[in-house]
C-alpha atoms as a PDB file:
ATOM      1  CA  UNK A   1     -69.560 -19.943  71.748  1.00  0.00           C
ATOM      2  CA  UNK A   2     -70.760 -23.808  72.981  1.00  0.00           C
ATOM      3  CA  UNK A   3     -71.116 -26.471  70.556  1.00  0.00           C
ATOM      4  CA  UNK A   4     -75.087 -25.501  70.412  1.00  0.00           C
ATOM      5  CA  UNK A   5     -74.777 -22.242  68.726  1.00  0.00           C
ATOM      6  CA  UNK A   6     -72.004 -23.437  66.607  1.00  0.00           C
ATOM      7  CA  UNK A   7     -74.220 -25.703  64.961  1.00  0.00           C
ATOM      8  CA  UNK A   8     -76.702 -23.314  64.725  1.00  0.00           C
ATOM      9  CA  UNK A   9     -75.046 -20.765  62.833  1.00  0.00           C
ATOM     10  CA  UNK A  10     -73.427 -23.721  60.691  1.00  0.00           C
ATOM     11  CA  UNK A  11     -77.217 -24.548  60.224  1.00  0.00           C
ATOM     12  CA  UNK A  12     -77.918 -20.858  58.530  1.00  0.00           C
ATOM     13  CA  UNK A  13     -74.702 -20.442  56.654  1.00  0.00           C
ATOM     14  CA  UNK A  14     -76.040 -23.983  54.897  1.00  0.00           C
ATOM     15  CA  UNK A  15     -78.962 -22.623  54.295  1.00  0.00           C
ATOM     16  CA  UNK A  16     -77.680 -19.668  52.391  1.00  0.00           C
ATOM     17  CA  UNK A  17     -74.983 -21.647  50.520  1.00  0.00           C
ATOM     18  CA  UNK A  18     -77.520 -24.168  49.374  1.00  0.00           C
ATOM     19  CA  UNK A  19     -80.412 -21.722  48.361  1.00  0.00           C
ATOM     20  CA  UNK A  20     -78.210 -18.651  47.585  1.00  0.00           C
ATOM     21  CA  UNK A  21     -79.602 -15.118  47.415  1.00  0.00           C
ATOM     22  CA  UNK A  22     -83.534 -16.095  46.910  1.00  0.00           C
ATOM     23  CA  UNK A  23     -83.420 -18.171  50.478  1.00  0.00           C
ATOM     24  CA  UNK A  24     -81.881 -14.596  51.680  1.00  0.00           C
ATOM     25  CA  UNK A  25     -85.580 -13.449  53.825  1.00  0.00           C
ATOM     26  CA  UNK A  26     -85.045 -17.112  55.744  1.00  0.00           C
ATOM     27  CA  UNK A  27     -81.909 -17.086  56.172  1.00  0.00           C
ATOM     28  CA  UNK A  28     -81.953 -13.272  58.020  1.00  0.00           C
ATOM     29  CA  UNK A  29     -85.107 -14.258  60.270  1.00  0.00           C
ATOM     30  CA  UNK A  30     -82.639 -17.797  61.542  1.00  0.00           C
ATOM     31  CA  UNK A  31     -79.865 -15.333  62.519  1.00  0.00           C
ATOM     32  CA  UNK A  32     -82.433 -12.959  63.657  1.00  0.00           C
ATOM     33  CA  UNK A  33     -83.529 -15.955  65.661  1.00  0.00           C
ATOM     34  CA  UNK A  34     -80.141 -16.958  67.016  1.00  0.00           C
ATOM     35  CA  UNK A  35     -78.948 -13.429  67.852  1.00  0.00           C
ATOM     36  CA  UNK A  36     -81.955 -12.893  69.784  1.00  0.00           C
ATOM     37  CA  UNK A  37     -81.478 -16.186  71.954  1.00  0.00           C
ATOM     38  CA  UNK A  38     -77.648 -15.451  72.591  1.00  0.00           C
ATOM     39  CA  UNK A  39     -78.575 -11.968  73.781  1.00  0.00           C
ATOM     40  CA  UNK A  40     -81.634 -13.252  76.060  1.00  0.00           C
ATOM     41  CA  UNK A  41     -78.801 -15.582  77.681  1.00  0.00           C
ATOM     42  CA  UNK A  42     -76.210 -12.950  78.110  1.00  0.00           C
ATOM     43  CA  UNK A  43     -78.882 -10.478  79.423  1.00  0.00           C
ATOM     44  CA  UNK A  44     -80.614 -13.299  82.118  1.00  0.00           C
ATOM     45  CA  UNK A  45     -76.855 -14.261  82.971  1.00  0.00           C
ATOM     46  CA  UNK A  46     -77.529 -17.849  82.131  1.00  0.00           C
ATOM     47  CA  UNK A  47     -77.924 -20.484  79.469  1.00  0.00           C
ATOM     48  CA  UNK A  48     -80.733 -23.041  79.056  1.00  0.00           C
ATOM     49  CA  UNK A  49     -81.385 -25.237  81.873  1.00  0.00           C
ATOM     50  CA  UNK A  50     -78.406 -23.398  83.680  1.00  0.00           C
ATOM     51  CA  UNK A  51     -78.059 -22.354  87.260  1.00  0.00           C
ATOM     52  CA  UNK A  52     -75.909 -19.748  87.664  1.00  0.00           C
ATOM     53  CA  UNK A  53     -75.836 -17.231  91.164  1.00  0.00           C
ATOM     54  CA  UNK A  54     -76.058 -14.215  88.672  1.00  0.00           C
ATOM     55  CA  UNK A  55     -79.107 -15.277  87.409  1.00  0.00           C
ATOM     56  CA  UNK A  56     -81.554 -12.264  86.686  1.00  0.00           C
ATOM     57  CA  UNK A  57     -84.677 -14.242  85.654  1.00  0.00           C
ATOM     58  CA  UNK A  58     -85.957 -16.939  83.423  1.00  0.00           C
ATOM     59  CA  UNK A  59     -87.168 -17.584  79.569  1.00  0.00           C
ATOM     60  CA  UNK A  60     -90.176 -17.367  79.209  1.00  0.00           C
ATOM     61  CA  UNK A  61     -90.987 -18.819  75.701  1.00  0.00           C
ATOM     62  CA  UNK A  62     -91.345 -16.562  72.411  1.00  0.00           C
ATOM     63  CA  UNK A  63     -93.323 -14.248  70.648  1.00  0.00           C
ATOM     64  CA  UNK A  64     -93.870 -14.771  66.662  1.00  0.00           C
ATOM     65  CA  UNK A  65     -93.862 -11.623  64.883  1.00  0.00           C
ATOM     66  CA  UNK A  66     -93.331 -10.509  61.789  1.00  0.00           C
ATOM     67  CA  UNK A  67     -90.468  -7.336  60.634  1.00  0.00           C
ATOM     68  CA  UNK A  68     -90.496  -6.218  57.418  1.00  0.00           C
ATOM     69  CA  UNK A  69     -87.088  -5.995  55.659  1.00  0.00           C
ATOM     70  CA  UNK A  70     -85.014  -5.242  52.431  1.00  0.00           C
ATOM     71  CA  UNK A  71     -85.674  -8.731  51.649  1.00  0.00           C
ATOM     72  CA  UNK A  72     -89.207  -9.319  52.032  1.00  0.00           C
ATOM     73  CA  UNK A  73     -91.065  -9.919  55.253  1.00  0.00           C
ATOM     74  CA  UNK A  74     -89.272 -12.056  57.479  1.00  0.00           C
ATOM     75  CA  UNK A  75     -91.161 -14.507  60.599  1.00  0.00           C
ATOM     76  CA  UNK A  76     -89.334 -14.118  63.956  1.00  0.00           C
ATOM     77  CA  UNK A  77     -89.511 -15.745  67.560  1.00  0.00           C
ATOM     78  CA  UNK A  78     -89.135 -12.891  69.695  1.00  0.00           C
ATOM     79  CA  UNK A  79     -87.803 -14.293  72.846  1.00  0.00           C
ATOM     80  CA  UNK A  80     -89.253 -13.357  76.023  1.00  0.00           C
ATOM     81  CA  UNK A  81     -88.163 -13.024  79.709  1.00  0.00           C
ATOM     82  CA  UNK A  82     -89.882 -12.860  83.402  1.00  0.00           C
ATOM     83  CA  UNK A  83     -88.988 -12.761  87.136  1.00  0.00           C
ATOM     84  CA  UNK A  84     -86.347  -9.772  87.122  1.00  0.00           C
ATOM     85  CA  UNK A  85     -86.876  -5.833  88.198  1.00  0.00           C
ATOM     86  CA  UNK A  86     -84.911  -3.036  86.263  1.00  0.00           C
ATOM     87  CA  UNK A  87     -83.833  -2.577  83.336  1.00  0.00           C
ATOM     88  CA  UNK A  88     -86.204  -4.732  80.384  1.00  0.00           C
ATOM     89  CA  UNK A  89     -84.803  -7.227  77.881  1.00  0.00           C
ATOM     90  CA  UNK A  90     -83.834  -6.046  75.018  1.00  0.00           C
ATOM     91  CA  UNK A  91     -80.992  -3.232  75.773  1.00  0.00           C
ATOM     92  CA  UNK A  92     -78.375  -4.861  73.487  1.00  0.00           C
ATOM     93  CA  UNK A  93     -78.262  -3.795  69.807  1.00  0.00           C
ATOM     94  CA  UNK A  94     -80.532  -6.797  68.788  1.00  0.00           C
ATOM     95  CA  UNK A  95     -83.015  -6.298  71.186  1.00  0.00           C
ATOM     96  CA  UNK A  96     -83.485  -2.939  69.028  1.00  0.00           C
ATOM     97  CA  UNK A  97     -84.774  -5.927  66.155  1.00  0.00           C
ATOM     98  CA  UNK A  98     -87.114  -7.091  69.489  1.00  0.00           C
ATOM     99  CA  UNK A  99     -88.084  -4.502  70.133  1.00  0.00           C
ATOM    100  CA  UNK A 100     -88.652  -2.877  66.525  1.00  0.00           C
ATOM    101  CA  UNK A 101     -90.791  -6.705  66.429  1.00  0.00           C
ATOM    102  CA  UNK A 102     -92.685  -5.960  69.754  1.00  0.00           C
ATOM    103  CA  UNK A 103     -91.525  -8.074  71.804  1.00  0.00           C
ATOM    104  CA  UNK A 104     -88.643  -8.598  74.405  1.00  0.00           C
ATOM    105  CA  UNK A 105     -89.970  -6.130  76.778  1.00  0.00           C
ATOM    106  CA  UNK A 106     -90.034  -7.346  80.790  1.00  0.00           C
ATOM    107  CA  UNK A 107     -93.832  -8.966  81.001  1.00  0.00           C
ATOM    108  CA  UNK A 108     -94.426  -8.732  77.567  1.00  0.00           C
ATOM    109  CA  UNK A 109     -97.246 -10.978  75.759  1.00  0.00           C
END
C-alpha cells in the first residue's frame, strides 16, 4: 500500500478513536470510500495519474449515493470508470457495496 492510502486509512482509524462508537456511520462510509478507490485502481490496472501498458480505462469521477446500514444511513462516492469493453467495474467483493449503491457499473451516471 503507497504512502497515500496509508494516510488515508490512518485518517479513519483517527476518526473512530477520537469520536468512538457514535462517529461509527462516518467512519464506515470513509472506508467504504477508500475500499472502493483501491478496488477501481486494481480493476483499471493503474493508479491516479499513472500510465501503465495494462491500463483498462480511466476514472471517471464519482457517484454520491446513499446505503443504508446497521449504523444509520451512510453517504458514499461511488467511483466510476469509462473507456474499457468486458467485464464492468465492480466484480471485486466491494464493488458488491457499488453496486448494492448503484453505481460502479461500465457507463454508469
Amino acid at each position: 500500500m503507497n504512502r497515500r492510502k496509508d494516510t488515508a486509512v490512518e485518517a479513519v482509524l483517527e476518526q473512530l478513536i477520537e469520536h468512538g462508537p457514535d462517529e461509527i456511520a462516518s467512519v464506515f462510509a470513509r472506508a467504504f470510500d477508500l475500499a472502493m478507490q483501491i478496488e477501481r485502481e486494481r480493476f483499471l490496472g493503474a493508479g491516479f495519474y499513472e500510465r501503465t501498458p495494462d491500463r483498462r480505462g480511466y476514472a471517471n469521477g464519482y457517484k454520491p449515493k446513499r446505503i443504508d446500514t446497521p449504523a444509520g444511513t451512510v453517504s458514499v462516492q461511488v467511483p466510476k470508470t469509462a473507456g474499457h469493453d468486458g467485464e464492468p467495474f465492480g466484480q471485486l467483493p466491494v464493488g458488491q457495496v457499488a453496486r448494492a449503491a448503484g453505481g460502479g457499473a461500465a457507463g454508469a451516471d
